[in-house]
C-alpha atoms as a PDB file:
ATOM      1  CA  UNK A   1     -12.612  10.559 -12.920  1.00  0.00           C
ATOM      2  CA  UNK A   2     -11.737  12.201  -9.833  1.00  0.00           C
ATOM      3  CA  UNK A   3     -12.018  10.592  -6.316  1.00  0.00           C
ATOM      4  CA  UNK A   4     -12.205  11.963  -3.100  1.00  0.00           C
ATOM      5  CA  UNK A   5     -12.023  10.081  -0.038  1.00  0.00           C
ATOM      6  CA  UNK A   6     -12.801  10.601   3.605  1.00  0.00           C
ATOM      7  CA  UNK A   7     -11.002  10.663   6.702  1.00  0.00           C
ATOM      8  CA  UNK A   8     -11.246  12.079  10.162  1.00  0.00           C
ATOM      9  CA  UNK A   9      -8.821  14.606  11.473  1.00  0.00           C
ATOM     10  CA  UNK A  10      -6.250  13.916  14.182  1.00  0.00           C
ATOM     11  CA  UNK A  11      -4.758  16.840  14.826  1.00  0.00           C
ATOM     12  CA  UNK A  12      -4.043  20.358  13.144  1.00  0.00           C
ATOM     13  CA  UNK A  13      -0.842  22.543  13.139  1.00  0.00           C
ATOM     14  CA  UNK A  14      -0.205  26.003  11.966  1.00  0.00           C
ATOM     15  CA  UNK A  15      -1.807  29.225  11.903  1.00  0.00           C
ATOM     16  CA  UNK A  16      -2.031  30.522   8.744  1.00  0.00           C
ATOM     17  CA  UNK A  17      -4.998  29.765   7.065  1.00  0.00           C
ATOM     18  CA  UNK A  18      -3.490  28.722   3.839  1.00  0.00           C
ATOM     19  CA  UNK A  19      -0.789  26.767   5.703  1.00  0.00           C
ATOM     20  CA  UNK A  20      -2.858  24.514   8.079  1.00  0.00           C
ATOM     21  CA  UNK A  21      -2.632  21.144   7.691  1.00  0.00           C
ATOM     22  CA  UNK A  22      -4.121  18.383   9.644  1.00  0.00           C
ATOM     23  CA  UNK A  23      -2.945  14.653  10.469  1.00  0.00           C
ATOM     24  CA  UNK A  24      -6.032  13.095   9.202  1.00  0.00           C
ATOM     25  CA  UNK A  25      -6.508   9.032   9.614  1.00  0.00           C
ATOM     26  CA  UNK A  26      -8.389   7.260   6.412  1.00  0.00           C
ATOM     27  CA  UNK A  27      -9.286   3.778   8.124  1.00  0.00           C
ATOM     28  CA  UNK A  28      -5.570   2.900   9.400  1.00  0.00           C
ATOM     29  CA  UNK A  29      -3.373   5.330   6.969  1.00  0.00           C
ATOM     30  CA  UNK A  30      -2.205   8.374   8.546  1.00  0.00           C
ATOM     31  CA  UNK A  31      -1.284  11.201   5.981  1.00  0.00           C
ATOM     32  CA  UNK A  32      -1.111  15.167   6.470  1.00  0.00           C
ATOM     33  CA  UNK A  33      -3.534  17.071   4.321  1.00  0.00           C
ATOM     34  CA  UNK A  34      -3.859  20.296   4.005  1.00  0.00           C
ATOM     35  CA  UNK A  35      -6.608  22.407   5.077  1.00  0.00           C
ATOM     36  CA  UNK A  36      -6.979  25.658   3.556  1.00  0.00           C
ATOM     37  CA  UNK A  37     -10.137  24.837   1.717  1.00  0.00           C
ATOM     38  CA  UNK A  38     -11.862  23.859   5.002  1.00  0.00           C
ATOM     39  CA  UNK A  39     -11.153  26.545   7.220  1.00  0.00           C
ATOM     40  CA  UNK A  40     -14.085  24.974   9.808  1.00  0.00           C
ATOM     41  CA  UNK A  41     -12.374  22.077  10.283  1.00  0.00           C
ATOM     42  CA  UNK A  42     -12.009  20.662  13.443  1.00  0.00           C
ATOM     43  CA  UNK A  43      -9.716  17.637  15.544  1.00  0.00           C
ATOM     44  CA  UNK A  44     -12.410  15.295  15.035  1.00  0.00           C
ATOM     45  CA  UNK A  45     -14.663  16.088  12.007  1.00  0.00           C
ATOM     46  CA  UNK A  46     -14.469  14.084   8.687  1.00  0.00           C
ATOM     47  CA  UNK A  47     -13.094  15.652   5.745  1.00  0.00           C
ATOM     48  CA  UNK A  48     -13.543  14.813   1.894  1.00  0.00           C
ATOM     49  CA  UNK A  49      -9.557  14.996   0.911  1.00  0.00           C
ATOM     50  CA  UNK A  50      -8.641  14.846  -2.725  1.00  0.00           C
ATOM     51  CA  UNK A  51      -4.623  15.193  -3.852  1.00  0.00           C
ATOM     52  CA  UNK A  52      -3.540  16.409  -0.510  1.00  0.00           C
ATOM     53  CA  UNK A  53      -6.333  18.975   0.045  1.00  0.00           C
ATOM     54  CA  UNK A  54      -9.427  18.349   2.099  1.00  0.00           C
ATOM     55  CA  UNK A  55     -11.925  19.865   0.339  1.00  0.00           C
ATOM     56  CA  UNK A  56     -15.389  19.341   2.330  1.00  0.00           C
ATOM     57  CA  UNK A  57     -16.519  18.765   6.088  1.00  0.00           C
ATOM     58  CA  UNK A  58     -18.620  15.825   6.026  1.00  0.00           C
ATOM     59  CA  UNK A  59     -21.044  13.953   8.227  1.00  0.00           C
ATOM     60  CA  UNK A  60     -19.509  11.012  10.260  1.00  0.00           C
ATOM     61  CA  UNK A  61     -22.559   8.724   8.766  1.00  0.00           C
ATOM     62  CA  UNK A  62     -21.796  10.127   4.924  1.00  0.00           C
ATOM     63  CA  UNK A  63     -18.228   9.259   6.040  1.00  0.00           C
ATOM     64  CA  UNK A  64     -18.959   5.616   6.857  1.00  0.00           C
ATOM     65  CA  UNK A  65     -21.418   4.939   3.917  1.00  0.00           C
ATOM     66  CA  UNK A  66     -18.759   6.459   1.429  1.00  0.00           C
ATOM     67  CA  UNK A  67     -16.067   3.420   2.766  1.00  0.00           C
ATOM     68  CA  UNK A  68     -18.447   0.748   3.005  1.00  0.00           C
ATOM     69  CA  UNK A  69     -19.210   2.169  -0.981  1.00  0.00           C
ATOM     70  CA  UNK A  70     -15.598   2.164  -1.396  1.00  0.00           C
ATOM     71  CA  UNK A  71     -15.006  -1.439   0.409  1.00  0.00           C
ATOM     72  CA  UNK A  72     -17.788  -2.938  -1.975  1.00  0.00           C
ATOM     73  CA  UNK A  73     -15.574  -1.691  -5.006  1.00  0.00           C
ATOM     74  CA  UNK A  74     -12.875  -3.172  -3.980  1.00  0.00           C
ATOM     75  CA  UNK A  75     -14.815  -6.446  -3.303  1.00  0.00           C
ATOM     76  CA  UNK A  76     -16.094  -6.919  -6.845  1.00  0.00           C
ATOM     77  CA  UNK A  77     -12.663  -6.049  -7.996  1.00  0.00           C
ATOM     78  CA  UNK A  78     -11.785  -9.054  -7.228  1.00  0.00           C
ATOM     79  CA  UNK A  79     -14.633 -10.986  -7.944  1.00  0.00           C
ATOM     80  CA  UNK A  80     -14.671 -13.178 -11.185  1.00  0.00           C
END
């Protein structure tokens, strides 16, 4: 099973398209991800990222209902 999990960009450095990468923030963790496969990506917009790639511009509202999803996982986790 693959996840993908989103974030909203920072910032963005670089101008070659395969080489962009953007400081993206996923609730409180910082990480660079790279944004070749998102070209339309903007300081701002939420991303899908999946192994270091962000592979889909999302809507901030799809954003928040995918963490709350996520959040609820992690609650029954540790439910007994």
């Amino acid at each position: 099973m693959c996840l993908a999990v989103p974030g909203r960009i920072l910032s963005l450095t670089g101008d070659d398209p395969l080489r962009r990468v953007g400081r993206v923030d996923f609730g409180g963790v910082v990480k660079e991800i790279n944004l070749a496969f998102t070209p339309q990506a903007r300081v701002g917009d939420h991303v899908l990222a999946h192994v270091g790639f962000a592979i889909s511009v999302i809507d901030p509202a799809e954003a928040r209902a995918i963490l709350r999803q996520l959040q609820d996982l992690d609650g029954a986790r540790h439910t007994p």
